[in-house]
PDB file of N, CA and C in Angstrom:
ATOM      1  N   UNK A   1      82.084 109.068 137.557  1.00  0.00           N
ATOM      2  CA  UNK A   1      82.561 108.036 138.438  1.00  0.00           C
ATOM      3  C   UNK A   1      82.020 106.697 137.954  1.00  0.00           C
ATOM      4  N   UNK A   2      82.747 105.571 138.018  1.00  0.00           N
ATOM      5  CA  UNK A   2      82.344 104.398 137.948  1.00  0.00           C
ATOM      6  C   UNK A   2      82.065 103.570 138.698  1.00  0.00           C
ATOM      7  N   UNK A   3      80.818 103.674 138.881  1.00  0.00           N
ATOM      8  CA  UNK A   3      80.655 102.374 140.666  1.00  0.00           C
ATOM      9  C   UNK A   3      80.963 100.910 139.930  1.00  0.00           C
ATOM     10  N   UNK A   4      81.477  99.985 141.241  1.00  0.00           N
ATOM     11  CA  UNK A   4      81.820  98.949 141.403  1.00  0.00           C
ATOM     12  C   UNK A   4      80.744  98.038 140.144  1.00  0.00           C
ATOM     13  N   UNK A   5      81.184  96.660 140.004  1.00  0.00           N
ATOM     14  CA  UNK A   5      79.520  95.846 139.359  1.00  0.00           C
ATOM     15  C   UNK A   5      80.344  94.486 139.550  1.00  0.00           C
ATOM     16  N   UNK A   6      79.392  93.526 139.834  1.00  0.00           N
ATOM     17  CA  UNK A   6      79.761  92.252 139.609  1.00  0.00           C
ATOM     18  C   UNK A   6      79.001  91.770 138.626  1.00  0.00           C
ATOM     19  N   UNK A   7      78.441  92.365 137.771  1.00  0.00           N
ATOM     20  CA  UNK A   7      78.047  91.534 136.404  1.00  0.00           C
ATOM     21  C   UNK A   7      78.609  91.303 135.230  1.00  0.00           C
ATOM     22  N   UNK A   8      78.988  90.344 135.356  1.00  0.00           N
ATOM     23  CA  UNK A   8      80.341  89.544 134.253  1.00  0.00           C
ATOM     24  C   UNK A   8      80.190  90.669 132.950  1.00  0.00           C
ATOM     25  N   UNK A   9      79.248  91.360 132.128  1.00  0.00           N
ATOM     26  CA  UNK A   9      79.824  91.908 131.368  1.00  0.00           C
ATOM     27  C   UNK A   9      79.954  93.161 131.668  1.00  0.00           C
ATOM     28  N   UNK A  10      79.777  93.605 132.680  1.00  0.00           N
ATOM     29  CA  UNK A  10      79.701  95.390 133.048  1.00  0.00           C
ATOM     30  C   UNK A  10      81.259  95.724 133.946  1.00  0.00           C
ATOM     31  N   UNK A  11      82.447  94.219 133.977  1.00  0.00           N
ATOM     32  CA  UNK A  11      83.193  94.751 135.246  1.00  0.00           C
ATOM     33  C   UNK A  11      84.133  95.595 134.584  1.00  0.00           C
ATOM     34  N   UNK A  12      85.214  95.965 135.244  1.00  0.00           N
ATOM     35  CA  UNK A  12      86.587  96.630 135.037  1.00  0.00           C
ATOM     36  C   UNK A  12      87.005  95.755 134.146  1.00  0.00           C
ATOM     37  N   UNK A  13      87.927  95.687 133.669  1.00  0.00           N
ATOM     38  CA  UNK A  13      89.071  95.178 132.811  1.00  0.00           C
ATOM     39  C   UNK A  13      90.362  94.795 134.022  1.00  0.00           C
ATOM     40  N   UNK A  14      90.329  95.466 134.992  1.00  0.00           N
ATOM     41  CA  UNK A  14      91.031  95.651 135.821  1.00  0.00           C
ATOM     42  C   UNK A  14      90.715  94.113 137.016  1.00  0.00           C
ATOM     43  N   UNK A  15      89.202  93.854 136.686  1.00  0.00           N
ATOM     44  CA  UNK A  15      88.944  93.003 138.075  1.00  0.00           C
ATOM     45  C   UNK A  15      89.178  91.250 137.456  1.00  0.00           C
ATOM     46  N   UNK A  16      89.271  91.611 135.809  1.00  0.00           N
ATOM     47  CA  UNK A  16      89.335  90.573 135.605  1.00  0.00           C
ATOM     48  C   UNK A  16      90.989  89.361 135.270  1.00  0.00           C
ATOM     49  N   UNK A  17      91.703  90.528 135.574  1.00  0.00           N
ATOM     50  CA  UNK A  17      93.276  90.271 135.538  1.00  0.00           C
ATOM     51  C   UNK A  17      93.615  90.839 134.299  1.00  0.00           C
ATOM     52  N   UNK A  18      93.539  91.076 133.383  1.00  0.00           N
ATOM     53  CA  UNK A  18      93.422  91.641 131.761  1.00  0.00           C
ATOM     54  C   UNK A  18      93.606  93.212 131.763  1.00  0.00           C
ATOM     55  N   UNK A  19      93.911  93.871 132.758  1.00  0.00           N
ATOM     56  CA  UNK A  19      94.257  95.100 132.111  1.00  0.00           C
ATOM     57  C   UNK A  19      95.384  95.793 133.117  1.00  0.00           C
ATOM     58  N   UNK A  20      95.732  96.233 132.442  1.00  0.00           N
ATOM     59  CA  UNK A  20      97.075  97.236 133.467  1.00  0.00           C
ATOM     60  C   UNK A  20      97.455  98.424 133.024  1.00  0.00           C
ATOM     61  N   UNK A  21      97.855  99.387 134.150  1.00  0.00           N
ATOM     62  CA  UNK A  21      98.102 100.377 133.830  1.00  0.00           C
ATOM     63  C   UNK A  21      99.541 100.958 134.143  1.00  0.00           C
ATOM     64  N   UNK A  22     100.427 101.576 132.977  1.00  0.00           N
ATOM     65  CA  UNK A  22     101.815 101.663 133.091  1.00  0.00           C
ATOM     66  C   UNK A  22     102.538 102.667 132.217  1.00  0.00           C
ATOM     67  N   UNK A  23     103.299 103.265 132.421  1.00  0.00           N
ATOM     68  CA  UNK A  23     104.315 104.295 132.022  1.00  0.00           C
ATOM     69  C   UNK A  23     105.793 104.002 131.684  1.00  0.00           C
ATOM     70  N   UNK A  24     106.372 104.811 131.169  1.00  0.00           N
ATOM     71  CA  UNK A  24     107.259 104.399 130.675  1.00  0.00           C
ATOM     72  C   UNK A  24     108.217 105.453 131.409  1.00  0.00           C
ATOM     73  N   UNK A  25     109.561 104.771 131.666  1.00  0.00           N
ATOM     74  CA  UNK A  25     110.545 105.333 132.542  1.00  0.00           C
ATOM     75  C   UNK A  25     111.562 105.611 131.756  1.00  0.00           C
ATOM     76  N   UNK A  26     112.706 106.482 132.051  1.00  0.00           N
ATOM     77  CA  UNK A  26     114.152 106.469 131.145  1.00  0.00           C
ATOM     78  C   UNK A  26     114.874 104.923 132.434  1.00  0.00           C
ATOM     79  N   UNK A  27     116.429 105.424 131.869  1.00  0.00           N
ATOM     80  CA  UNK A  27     117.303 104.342 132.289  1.00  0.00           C
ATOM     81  C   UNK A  27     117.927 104.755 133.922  1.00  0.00           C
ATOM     82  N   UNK A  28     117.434 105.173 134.339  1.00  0.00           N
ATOM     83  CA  UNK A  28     117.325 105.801 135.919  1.00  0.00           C
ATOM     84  C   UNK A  28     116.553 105.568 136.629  1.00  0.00           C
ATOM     85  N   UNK A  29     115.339 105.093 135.874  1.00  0.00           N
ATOM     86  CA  UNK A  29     114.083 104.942 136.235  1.00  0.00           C
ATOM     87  C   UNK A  29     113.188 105.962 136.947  1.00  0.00           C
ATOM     88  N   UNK A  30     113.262 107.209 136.336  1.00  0.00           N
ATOM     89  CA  UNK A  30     112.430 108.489 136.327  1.00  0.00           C
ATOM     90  C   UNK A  30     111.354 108.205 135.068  1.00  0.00           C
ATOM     91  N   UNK A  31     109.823 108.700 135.433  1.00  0.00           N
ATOM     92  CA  UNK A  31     108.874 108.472 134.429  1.00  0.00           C
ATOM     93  C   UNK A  31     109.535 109.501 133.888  1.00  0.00           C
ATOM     94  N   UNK A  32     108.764 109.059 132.659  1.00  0.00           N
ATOM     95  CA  UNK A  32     109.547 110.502 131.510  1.00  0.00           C
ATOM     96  C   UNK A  32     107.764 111.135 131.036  1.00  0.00           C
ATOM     97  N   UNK A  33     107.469 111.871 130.467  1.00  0.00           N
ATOM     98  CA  UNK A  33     106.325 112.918 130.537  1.00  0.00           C
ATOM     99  C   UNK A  33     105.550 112.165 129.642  1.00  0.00           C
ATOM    100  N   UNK A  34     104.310 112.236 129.888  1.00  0.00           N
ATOM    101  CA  UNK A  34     103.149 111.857 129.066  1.00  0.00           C
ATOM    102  C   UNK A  34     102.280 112.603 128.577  1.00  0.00           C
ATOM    103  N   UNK A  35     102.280 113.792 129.392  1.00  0.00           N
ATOM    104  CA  UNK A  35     101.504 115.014 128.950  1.00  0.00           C
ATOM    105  C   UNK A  35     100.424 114.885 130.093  1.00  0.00           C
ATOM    106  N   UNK A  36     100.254 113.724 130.533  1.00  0.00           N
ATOM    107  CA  UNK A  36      99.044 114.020 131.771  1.00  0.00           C
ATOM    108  C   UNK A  36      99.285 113.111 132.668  1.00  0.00           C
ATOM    109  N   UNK A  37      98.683 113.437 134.016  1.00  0.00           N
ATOM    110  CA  UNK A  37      98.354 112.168 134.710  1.00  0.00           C
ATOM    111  C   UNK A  37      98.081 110.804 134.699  1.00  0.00           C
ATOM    112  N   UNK A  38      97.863 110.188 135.509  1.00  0.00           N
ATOM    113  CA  UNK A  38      97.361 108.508 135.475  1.00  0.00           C
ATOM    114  C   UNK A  38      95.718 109.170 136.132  1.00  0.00           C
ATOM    115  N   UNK A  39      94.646 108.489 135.575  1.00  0.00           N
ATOM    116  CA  UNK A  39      93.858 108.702 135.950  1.00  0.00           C
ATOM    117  C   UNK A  39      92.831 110.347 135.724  1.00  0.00           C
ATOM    118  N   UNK A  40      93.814 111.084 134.979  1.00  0.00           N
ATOM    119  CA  UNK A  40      93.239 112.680 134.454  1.00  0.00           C
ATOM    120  C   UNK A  40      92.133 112.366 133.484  1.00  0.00           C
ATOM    121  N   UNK A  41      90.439 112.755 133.988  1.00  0.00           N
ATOM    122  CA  UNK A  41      89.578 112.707 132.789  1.00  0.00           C
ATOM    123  C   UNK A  41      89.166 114.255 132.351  1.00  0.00           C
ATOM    124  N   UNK A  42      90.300 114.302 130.862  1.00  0.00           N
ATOM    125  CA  UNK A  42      90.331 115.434 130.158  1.00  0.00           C
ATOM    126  C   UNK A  42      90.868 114.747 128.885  1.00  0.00           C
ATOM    127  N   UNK A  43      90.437 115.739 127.821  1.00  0.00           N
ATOM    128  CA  UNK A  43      91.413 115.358 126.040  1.00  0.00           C
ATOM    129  C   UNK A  43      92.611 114.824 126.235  1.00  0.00           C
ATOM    130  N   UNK A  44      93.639 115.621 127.440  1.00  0.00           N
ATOM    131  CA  UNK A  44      94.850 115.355 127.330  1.00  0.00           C
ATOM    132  C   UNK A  44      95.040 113.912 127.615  1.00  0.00           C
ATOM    133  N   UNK A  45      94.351 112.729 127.977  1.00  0.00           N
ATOM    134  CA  UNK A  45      94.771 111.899 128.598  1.00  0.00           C
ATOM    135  C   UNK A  45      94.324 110.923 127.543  1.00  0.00           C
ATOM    136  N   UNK A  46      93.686 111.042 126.646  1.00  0.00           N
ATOM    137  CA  UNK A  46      93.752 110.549 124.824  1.00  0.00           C
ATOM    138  C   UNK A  46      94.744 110.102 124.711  1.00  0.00           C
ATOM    139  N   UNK A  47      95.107 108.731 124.379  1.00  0.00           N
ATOM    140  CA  UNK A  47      96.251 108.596 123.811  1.00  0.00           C
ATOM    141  C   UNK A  47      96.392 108.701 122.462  1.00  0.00           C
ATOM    142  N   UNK A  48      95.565 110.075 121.865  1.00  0.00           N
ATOM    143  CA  UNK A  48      96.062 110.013 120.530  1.00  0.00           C
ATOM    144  C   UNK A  48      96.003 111.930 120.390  1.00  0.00           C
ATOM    145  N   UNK A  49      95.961 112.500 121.338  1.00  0.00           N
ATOM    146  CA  UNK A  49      95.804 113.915 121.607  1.00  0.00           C
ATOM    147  C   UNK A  49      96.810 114.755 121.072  1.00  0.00           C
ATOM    148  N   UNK A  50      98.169 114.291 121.468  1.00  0.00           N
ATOM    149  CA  UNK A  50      98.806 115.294 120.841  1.00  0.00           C
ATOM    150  C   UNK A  50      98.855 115.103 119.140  1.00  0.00           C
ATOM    151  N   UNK A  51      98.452 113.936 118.734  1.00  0.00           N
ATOM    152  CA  UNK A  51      98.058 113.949 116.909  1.00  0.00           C
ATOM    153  C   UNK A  51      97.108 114.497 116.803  1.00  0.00           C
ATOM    154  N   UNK A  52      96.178 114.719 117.623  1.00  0.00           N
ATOM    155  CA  UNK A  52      94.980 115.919 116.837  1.00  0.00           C
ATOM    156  C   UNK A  52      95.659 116.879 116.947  1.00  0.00           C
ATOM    157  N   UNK A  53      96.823 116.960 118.040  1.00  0.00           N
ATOM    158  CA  UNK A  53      97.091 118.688 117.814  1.00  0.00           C
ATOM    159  C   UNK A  53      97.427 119.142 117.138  1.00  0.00           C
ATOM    160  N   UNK A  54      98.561 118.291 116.273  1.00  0.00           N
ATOM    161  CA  UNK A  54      99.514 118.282 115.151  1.00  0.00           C
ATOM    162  C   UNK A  54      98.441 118.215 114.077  1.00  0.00           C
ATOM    163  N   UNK A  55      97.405 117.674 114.107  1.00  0.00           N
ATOM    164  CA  UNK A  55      95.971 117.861 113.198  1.00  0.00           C
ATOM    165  C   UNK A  55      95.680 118.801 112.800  1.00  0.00           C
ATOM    166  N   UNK A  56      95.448 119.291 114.002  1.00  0.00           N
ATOM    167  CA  UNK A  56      94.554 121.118 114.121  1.00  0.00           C
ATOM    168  C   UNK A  56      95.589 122.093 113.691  1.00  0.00           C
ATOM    169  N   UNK A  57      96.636 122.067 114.522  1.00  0.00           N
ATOM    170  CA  UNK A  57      97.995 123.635 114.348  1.00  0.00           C
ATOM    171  C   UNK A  57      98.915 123.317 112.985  1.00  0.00           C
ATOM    172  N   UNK A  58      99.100 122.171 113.457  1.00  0.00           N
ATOM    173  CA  UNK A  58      99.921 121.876 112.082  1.00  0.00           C
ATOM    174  C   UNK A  58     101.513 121.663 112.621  1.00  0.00           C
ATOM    175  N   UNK A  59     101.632 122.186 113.940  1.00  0.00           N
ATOM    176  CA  UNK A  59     103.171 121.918 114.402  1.00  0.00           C
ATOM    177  C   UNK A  59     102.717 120.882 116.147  1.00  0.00           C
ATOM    178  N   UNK A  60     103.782 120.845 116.492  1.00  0.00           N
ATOM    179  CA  UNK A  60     104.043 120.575 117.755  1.00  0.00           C
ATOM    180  C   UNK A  60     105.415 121.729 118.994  1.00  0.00           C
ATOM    181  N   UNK A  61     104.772 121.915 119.613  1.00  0.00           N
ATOM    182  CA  UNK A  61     106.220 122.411 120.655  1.00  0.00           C
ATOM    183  C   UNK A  61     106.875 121.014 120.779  1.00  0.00           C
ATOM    184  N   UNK A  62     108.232 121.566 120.987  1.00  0.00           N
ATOM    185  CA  UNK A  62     109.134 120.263 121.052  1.00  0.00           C
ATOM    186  C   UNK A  62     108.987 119.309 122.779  1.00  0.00           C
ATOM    187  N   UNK A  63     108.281 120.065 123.233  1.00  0.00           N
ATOM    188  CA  UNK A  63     108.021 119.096 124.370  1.00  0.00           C
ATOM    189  C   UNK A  63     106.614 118.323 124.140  1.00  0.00           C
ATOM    190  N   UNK A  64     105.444 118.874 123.174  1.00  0.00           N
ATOM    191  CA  UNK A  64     104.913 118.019 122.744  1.00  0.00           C
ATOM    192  C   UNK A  64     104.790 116.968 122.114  1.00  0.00           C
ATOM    193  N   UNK A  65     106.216 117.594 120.880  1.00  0.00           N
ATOM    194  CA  UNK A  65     106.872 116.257 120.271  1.00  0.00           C
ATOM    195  C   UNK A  65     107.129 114.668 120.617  1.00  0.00           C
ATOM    196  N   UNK A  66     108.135 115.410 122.198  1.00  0.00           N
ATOM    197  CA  UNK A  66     108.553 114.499 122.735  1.00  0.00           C
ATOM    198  C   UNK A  66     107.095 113.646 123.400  1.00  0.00           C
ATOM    199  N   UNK A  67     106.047 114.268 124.712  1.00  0.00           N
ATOM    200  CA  UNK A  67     105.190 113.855 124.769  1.00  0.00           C
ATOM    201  C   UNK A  67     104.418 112.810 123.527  1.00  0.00           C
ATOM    202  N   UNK A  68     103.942 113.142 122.699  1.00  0.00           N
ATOM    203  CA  UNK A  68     103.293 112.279 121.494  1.00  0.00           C
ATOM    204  C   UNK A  68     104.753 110.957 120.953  1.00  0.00           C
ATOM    205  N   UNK A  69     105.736 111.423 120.900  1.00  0.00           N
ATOM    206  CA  UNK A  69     106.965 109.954 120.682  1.00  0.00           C
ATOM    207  C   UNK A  69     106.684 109.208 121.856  1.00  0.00           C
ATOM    208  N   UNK A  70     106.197 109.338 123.135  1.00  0.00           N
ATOM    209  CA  UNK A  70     106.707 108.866 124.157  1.00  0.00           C
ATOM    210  C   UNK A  70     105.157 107.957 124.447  1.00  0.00           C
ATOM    211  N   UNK A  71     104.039 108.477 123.573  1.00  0.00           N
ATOM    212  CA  UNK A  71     102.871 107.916 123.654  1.00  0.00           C
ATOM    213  C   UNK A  71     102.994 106.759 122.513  1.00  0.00           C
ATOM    214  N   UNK A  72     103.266 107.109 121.440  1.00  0.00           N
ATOM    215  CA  UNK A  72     103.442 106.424 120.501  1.00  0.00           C
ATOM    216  C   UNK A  72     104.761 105.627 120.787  1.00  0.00           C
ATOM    217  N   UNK A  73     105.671 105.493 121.651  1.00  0.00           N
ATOM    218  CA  UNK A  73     106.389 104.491 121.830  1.00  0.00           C
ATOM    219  C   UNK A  73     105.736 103.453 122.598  1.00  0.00           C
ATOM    220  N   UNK A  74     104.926 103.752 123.798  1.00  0.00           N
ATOM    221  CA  UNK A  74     104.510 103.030 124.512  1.00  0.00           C
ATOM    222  C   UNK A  74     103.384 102.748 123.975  1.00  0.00           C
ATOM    223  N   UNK A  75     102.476 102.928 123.276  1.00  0.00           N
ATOM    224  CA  UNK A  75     101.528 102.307 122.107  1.00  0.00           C
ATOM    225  C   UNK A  75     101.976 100.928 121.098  1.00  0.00           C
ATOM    226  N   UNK A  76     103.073 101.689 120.532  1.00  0.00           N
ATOM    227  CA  UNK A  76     103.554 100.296 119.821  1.00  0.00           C
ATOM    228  C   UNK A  76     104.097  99.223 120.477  1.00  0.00           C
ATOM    229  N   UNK A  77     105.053  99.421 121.903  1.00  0.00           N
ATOM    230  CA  UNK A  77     105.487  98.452 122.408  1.00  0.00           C
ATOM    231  C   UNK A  77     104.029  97.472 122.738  1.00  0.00           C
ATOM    232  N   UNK A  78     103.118  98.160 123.473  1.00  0.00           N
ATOM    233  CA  UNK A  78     101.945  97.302 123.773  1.00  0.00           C
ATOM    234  C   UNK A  78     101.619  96.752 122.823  1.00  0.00           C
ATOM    235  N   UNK A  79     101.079  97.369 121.704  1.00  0.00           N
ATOM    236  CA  UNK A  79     100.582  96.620 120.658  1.00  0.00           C
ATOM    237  C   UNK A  79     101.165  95.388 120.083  1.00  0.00           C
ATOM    238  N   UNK A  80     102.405  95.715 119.896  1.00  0.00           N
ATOM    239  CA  UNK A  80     103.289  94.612 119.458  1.00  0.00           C
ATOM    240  C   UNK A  80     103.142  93.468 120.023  1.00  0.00           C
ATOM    241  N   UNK A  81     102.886  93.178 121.202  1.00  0.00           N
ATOM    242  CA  UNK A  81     102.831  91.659 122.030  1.00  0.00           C
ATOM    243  C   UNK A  81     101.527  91.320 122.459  1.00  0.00           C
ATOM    244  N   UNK A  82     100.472  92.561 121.844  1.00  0.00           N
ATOM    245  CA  UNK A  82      99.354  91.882 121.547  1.00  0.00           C
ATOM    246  C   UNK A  82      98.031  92.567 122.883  1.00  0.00           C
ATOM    247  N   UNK A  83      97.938  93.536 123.357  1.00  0.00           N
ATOM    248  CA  UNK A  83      97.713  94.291 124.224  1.00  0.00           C
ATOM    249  C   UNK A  83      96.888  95.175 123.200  1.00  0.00           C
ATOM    250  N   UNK A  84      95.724  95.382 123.810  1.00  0.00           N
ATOM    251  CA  UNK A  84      95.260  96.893 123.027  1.00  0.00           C
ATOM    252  C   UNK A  84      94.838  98.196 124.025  1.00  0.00           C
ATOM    253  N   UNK A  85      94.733  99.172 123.466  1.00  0.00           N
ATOM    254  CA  UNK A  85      94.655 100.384 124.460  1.00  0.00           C
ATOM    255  C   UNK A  85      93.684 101.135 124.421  1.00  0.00           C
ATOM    256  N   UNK A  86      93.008 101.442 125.541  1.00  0.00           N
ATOM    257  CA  UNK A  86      91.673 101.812 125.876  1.00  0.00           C
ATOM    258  C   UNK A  86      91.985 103.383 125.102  1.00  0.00           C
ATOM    259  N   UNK A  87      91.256 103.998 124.381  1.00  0.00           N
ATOM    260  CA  UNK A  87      91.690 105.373 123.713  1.00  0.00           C
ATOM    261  C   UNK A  87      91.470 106.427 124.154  1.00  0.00           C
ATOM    262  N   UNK A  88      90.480 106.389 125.454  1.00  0.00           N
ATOM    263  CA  UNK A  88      90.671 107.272 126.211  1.00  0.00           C
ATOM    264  C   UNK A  88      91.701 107.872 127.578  1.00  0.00           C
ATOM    265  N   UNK A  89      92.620 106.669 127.175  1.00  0.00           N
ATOM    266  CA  UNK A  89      93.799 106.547 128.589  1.00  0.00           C
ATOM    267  C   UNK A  89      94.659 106.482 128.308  1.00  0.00           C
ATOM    268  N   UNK A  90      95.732 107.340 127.846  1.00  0.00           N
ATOM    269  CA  UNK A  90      96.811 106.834 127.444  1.00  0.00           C
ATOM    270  C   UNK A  90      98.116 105.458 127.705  1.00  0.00           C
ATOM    271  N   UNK A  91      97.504 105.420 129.440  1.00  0.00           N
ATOM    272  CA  UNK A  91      98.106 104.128 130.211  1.00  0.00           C
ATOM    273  C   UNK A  91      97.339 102.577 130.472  1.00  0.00           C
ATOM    274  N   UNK A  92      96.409 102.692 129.857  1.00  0.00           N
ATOM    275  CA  UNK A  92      95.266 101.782 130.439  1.00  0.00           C
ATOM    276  C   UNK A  92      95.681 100.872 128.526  1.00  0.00           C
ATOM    277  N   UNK A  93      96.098  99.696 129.321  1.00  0.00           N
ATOM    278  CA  UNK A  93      95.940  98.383 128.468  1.00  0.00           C
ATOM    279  C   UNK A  93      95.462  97.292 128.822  1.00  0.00           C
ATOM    280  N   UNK A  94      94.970  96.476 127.920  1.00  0.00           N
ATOM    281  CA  UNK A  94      93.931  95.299 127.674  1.00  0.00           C
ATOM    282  C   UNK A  94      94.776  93.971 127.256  1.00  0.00           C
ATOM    283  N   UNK A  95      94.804  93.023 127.688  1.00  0.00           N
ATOM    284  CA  UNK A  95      94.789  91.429 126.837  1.00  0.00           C
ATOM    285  C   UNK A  95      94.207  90.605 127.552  1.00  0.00           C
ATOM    286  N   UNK A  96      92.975  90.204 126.444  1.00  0.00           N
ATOM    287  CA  UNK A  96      92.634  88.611 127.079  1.00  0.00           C
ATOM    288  C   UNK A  96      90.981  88.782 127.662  1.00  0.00           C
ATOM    289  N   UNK A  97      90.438  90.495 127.895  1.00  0.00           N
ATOM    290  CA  UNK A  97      89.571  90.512 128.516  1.00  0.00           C
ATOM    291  C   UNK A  97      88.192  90.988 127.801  1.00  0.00           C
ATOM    292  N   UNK A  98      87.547  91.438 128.119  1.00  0.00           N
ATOM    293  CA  UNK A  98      86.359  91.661 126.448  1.00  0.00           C
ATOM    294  C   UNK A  98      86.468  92.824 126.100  1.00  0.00           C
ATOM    295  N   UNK A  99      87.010  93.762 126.416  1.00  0.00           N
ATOM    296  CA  UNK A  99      87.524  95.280 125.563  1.00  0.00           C
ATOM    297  C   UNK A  99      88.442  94.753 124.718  1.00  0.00           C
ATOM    298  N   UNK A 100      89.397  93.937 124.787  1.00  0.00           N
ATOM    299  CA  UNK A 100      90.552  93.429 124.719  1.00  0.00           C
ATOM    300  C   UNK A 100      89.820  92.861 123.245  1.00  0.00           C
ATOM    301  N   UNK A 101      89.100  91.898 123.560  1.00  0.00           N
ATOM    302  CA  UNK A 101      88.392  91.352 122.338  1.00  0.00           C
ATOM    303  C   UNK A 101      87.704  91.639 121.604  1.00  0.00           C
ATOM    304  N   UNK A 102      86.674  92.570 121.966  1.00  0.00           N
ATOM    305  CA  UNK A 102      85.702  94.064 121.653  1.00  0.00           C
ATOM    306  C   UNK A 102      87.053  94.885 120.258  1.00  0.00           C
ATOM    307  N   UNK A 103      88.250  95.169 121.006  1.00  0.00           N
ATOM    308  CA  UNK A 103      88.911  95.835 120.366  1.00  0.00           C
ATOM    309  C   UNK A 103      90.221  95.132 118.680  1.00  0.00           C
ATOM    310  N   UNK A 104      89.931  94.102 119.390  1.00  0.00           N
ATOM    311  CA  UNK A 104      90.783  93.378 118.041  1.00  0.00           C
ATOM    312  C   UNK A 104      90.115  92.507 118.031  1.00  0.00           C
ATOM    313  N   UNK A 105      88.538  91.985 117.634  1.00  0.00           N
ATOM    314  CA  UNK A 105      87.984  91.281 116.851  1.00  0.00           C
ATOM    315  C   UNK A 105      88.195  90.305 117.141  1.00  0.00           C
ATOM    316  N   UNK A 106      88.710  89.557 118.630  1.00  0.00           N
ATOM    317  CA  UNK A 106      88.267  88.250 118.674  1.00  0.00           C
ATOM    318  C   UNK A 106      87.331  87.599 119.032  1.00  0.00           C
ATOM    319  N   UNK A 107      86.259  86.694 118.402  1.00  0.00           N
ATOM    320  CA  UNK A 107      85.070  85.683 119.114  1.00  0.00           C
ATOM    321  C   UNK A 107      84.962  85.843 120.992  1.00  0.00           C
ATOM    322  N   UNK A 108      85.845  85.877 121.461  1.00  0.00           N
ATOM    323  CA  UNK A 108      85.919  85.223 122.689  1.00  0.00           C
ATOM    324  C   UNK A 108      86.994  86.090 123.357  1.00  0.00           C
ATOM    325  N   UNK A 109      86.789  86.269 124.749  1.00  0.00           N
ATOM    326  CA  UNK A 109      87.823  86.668 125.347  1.00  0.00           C
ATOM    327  C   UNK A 109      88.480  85.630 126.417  1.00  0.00           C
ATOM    328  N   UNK A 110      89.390  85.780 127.393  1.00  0.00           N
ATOM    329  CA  UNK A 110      90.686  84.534 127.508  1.00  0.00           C
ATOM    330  C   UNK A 110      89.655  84.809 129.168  1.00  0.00           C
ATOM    331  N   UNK A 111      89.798  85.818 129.816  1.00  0.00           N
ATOM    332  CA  UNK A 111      89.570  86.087 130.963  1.00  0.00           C
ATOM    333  C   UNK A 111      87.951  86.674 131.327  1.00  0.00           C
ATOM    334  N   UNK A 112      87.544  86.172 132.583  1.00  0.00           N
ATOM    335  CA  UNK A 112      86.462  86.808 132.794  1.00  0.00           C
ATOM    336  C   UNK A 112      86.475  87.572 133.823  1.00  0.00           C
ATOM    337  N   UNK A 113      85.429  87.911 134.762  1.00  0.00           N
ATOM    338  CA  UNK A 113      85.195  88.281 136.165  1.00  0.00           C
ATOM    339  C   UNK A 113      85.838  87.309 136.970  1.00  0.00           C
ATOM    340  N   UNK A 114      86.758  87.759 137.960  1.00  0.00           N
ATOM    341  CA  UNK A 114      87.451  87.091 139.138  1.00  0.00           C
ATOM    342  C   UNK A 114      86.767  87.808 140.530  1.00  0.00           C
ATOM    343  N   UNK A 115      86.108  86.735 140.939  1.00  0.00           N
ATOM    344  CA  UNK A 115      85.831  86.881 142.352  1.00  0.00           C
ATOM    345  C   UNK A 115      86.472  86.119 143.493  1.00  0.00           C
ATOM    346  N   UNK A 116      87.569  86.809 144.430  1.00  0.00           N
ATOM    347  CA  UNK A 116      88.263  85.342 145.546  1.00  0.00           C
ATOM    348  C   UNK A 116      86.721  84.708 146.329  1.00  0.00           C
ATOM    349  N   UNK A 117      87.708  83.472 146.321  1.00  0.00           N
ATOM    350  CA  UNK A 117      86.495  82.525 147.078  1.00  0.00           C
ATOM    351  C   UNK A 117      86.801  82.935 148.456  1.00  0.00           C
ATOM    352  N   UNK A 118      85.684  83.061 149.089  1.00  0.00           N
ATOM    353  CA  UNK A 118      86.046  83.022 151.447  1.00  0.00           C
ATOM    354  C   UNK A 118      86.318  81.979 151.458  1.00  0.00           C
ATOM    355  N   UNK A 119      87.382  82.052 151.912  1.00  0.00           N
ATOM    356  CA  UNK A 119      87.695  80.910 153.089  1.00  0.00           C
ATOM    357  C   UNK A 119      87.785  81.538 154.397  1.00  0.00           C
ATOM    358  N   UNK A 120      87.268  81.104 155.476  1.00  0.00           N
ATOM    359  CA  UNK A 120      87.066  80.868 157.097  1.00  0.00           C
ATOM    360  C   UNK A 120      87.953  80.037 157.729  1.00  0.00           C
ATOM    361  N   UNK A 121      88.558  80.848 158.396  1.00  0.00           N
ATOM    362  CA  UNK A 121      89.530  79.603 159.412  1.00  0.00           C
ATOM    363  C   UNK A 121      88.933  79.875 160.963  1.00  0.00           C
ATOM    364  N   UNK A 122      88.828  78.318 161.252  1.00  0.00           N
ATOM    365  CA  UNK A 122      87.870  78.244 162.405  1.00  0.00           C
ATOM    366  C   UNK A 122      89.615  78.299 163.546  1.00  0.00           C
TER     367      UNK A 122
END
């Protein structure tokens, strides 16, 4: 489990506006299979799992196939516009935040810790 933190380098990726988590749908807008859950902590949820499998066996079942195209589609689309992906999540992407920068080598990241300010209405 991950408890909460407000110390600018220990937060979520999530608290700082910089990360999101998302799937990919057909043209009906039914998710189409990923091989695991949102949020499953197991191998399967690797977004690079079904290539070790194809590593290890040497084949894929054709629904794994599809699973691993469907990871690797939504890998490259992210990547492409500049997003990087946490490697233990297959859904969990980064821009702008310090994994984000941690992960493609930039000096600096865009976003930090967001805390709302109180406001009180008398």
């Amino acid at each position: 489990m991950a408890y909460p933190s407000v110390k600018p380098e220990l937060v979520s990726g999530h608290c700082t506006g910089g990360s999101v988590d998302l799937t990919l749908a057909d043209e009906k807008g039914r998710t189409v299979s990923m091989g695991s859950g949102f949020d499953e902590t197991s191998e399967r949820s690797y977004t690079d799992h079904y290539d070790r499998i194809l590593e290890t066996k040497g084949s894929l079942s054709l629904e794994e196939e599809d699973i691993r195209n469907n990871r690797r589609l939504l890998l490259n689309l992210m990547e492409s516009v500049g997003f990087s992906n946490y490697p233990n999540e297959w859904w969990h992407f980064d821009y702008g935040n310090r994994n984000w920068a941690i992960r493609t080598g930039q000096e600096n990241c865009i976003y930090g810790f967001v805390r709302p300010e109180m406001r009180w209405r008398n």
